[in-house]
PDB file of N, CA and C in Angstrom:
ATOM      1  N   UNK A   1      39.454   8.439  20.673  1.00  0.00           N
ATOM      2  CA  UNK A   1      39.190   7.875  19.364  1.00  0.00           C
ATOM      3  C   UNK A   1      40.335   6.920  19.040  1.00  0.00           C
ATOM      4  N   UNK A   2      40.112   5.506  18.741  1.00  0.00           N
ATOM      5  CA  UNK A   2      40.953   5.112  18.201  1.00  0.00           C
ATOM      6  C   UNK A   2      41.855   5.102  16.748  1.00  0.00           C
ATOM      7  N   UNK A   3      42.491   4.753  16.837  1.00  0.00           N
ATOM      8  CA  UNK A   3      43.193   5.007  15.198  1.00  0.00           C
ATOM      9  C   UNK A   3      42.718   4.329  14.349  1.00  0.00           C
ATOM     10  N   UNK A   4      42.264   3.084  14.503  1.00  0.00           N
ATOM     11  CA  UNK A   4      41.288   2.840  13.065  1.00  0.00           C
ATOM     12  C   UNK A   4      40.085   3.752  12.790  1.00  0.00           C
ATOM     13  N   UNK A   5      39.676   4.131  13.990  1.00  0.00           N
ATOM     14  CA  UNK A   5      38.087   5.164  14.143  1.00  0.00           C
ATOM     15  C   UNK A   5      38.510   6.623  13.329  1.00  0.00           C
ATOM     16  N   UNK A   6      39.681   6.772  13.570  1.00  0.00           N
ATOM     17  CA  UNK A   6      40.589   8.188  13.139  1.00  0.00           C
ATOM     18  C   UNK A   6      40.654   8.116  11.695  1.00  0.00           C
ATOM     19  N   UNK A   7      41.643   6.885  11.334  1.00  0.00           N
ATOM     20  CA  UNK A   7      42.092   6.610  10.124  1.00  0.00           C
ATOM     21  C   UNK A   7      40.816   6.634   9.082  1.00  0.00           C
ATOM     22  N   UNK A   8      39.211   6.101   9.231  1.00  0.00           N
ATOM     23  CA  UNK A   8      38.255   5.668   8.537  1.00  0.00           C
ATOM     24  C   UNK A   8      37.824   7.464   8.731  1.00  0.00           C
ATOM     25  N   UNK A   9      38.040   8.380   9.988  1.00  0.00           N
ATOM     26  CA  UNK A   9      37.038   9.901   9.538  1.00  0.00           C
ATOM     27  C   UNK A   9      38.047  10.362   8.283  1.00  0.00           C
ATOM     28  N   UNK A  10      39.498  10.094   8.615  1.00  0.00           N
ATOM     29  CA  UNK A  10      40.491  11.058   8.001  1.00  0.00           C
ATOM     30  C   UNK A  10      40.012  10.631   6.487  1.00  0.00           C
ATOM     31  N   UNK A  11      39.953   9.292   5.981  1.00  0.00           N
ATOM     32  CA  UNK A  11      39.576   8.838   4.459  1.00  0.00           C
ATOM     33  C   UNK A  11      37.859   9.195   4.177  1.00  0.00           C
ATOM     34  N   UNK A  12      36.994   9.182   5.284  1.00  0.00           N
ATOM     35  CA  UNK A  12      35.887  10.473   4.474  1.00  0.00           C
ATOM     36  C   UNK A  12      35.832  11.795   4.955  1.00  0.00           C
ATOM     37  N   UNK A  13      36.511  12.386   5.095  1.00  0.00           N
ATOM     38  CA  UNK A  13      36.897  13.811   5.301  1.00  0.00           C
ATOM     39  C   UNK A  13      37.473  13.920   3.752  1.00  0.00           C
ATOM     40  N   UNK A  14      38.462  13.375   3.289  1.00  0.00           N
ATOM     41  CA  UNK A  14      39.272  13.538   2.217  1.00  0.00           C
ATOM     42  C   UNK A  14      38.253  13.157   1.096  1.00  0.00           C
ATOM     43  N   UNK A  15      37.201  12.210   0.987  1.00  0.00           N
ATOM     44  CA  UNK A  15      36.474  11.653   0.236  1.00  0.00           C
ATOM     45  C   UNK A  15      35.609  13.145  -0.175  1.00  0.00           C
ATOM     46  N   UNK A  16      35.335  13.571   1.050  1.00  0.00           N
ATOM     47  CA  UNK A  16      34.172  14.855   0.726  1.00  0.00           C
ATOM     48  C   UNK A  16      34.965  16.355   0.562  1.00  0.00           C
ATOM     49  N   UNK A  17      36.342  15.901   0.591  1.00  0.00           N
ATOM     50  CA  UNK A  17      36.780  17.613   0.080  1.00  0.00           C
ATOM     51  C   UNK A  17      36.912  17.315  -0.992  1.00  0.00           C
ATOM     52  N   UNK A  18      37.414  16.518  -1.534  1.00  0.00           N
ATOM     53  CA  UNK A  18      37.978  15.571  -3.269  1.00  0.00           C
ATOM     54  C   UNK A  18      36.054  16.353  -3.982  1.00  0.00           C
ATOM     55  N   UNK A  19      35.043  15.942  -3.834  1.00  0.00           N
ATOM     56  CA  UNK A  19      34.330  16.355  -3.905  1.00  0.00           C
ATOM     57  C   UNK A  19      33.976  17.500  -3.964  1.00  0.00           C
ATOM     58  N   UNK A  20      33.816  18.036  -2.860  1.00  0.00           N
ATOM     59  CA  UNK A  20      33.819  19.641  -2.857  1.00  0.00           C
ATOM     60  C   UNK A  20      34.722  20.351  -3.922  1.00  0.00           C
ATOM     61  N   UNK A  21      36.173  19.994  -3.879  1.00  0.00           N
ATOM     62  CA  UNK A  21      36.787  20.880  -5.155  1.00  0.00           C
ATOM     63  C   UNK A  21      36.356  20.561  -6.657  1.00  0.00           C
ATOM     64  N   UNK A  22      36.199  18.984  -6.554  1.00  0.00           N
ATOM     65  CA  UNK A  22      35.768  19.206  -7.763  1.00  0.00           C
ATOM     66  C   UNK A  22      34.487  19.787  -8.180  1.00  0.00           C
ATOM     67  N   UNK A  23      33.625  19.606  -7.429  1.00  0.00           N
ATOM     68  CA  UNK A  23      32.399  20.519  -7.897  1.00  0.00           C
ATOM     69  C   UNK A  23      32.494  22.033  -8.136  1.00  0.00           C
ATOM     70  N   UNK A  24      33.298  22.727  -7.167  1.00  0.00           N
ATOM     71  CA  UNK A  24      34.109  23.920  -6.854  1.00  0.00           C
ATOM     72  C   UNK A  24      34.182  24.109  -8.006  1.00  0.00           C
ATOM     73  N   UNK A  25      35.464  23.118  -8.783  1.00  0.00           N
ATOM     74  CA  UNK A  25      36.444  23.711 -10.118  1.00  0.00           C
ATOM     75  C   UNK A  25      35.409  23.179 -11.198  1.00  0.00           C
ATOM     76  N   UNK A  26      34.810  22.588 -11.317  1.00  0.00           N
ATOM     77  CA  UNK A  26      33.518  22.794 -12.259  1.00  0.00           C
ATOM     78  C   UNK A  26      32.883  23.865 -12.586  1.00  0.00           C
ATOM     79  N   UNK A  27      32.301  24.389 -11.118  1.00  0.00           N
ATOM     80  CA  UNK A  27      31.238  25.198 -11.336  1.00  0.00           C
ATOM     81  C   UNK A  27      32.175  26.945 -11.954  1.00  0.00           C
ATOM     82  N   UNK A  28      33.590  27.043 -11.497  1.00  0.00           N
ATOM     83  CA  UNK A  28      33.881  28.311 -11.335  1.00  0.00           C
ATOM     84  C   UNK A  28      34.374  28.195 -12.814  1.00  0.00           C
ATOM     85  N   UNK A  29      35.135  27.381 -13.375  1.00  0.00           N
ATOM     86  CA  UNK A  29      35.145  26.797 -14.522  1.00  0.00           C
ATOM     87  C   UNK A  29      34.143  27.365 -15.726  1.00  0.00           C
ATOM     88  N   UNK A  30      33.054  26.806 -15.754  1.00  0.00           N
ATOM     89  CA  UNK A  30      31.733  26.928 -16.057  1.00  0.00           C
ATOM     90  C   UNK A  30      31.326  28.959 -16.100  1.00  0.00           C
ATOM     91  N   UNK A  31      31.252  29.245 -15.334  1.00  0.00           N
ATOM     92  CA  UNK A  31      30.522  30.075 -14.955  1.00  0.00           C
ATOM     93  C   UNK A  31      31.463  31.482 -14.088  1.00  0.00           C
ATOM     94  N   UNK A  32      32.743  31.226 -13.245  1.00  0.00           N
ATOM     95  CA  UNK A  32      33.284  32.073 -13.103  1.00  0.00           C
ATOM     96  C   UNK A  32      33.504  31.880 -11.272  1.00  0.00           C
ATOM     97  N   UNK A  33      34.597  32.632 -10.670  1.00  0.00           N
ATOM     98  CA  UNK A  33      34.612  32.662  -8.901  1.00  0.00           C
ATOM     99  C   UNK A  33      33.178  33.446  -8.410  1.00  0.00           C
ATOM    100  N   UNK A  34      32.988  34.902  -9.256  1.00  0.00           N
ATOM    101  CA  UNK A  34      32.103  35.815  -8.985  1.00  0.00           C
ATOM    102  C   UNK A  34      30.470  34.858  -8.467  1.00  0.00           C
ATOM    103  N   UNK A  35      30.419  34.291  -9.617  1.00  0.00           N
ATOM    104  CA  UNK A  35      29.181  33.484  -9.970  1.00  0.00           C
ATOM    105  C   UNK A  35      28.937  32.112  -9.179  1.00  0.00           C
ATOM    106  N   UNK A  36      29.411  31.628  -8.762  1.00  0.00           N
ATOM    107  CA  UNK A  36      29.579  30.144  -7.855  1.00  0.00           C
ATOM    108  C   UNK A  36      29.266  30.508  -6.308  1.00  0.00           C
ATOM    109  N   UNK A  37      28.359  29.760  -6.227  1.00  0.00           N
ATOM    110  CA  UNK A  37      28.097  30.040  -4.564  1.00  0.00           C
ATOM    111  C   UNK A  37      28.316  28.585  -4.105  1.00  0.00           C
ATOM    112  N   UNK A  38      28.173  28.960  -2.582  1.00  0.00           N
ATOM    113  CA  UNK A  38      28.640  27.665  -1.752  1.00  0.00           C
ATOM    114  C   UNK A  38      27.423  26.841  -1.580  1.00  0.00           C
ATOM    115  N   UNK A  39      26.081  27.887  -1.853  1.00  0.00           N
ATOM    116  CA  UNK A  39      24.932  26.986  -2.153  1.00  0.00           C
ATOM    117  C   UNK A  39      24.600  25.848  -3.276  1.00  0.00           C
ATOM    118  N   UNK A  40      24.936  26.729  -4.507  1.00  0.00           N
ATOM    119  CA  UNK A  40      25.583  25.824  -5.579  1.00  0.00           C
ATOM    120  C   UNK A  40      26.030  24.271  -5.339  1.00  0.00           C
ATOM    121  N   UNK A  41      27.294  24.975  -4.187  1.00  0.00           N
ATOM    122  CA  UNK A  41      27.833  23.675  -4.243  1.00  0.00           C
ATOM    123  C   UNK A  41      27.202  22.368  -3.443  1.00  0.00           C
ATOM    124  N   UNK A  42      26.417  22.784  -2.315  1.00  0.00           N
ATOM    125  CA  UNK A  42      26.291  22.143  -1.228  1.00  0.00           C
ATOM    126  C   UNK A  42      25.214  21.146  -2.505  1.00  0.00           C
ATOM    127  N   UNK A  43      24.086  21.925  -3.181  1.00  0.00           N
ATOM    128  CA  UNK A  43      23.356  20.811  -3.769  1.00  0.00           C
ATOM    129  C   UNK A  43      24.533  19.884  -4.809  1.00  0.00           C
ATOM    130  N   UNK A  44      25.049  20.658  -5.423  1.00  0.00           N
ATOM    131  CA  UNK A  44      25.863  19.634  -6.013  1.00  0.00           C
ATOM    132  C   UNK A  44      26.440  18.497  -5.627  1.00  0.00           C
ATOM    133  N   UNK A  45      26.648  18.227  -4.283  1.00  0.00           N
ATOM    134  CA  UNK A  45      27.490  17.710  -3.549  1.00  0.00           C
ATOM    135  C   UNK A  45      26.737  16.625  -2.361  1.00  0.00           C
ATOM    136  N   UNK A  46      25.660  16.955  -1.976  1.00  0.00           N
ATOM    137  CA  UNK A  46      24.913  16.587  -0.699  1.00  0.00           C
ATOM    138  C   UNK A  46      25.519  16.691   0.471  1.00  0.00           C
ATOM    139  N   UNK A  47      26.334  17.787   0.520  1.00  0.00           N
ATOM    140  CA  UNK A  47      26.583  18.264   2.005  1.00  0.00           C
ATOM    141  C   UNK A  47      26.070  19.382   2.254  1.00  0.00           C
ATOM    142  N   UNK A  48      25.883  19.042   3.785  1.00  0.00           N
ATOM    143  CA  UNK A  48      24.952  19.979   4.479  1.00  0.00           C
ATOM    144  C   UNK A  48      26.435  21.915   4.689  1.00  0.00           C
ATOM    145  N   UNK A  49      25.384  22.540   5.182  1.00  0.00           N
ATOM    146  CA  UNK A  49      26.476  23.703   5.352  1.00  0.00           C
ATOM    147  C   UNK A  49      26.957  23.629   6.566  1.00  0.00           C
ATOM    148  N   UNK A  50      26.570  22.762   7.315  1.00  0.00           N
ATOM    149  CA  UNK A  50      27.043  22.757   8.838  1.00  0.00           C
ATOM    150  C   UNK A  50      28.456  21.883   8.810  1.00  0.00           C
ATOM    151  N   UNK A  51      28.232  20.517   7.667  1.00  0.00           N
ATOM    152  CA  UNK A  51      29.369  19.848   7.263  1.00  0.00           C
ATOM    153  C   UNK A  51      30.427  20.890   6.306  1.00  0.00           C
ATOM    154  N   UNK A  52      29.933  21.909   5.375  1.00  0.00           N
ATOM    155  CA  UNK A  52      31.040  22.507   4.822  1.00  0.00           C
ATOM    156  C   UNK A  52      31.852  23.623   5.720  1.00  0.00           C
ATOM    157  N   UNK A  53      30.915  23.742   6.601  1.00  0.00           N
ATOM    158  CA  UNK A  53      31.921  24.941   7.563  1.00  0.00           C
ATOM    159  C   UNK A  53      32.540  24.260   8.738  1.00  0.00           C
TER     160      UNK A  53
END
Protein backbone atom coordinates (compact mmCIF):
# COMPACT_ATOMS: atom_id res chain seq x y z
CA UNK A 1 0.00 0.00 0.00
CA UNK A 2 1.26 3.17 -0.69
CA UNK A 3 1.30 6.10 1.64
CA UNK A 4 -1.01 8.27 -0.04
CA UNK A 5 -3.37 4.93 -0.37
CA UNK A 6 -2.59 4.60 3.59
CA UNK A 7 -2.85 8.21 4.45
CA UNK A 8 -6.61 8.55 2.48
CA UNK A 9 -7.83 4.77 4.62
CA UNK A 10 -6.23 6.32 7.88
CA UNK A 11 -8.58 9.84 7.26
CA UNK A 12 -11.80 7.50 6.62
CA UNK A 13 -11.19 5.19 9.28
CA UNK A 14 -11.06 8.33 11.59
CA UNK A 15 -14.04 9.90 9.61
CA UNK A 16 -16.21 6.73 10.64
CA UNK A 17 -15.08 6.36 14.30
CA UNK A 18 -15.68 10.39 14.80
CA UNK A 19 -19.08 9.05 13.81
CA UNK A 20 -19.53 6.07 15.58
CA UNK A 21 -18.78 7.93 18.99
CA UNK A 22 -20.77 10.43 18.32
CA UNK A 23 -23.76 8.51 17.66
CA UNK A 24 -22.49 6.25 20.64
CA UNK A 25 -22.51 9.46 23.05
CA UNK A 26 -25.88 10.49 21.79
CA UNK A 27 -27.62 7.53 22.05
CA UNK A 28 -26.16 6.50 25.72
CA UNK A 29 -26.72 10.11 26.58
CA UNK A 30 -30.32 9.88 25.61
CA UNK A 31 -31.27 6.71 26.89
CA UNK A 32 -28.41 5.14 29.00
CA UNK A 33 -25.03 2.33 28.32
CA UNK A 34 -27.69 -0.48 29.46
CA UNK A 35 -30.10 0.64 26.65
CA UNK A 36 -27.88 1.42 23.44
CA UNK A 37 -27.11 -1.31 21.22
CA UNK A 38 -24.57 -1.57 18.51
CA UNK A 39 -27.59 -2.17 16.30
CA UNK A 40 -28.84 1.16 17.21
CA UNK A 41 -25.86 2.38 16.17
CA UNK A 42 -25.01 0.72 12.96
CA UNK A 43 -28.54 2.28 11.55
CA UNK A 44 -27.64 5.46 12.89
CA UNK A 45 -24.53 5.54 11.22
CA UNK A 46 -24.68 3.37 7.86
CA UNK A 47 -22.12 1.03 8.82
CA UNK A 48 -22.31 -2.34 8.23
CA UNK A 49 -21.34 -4.75 11.42
CA UNK A 50 -18.67 -6.37 9.51
CA UNK A 51 -17.18 -2.63 9.17
CA UNK A 52 -17.82 -2.03 13.05
CA UNK A 53 -16.01 -5.15 14.16
Amino acid sequence: MSDVTAKKDTRKGNATRERLLDAAESAILEKGFAATSIDELHAATGITKSGFF
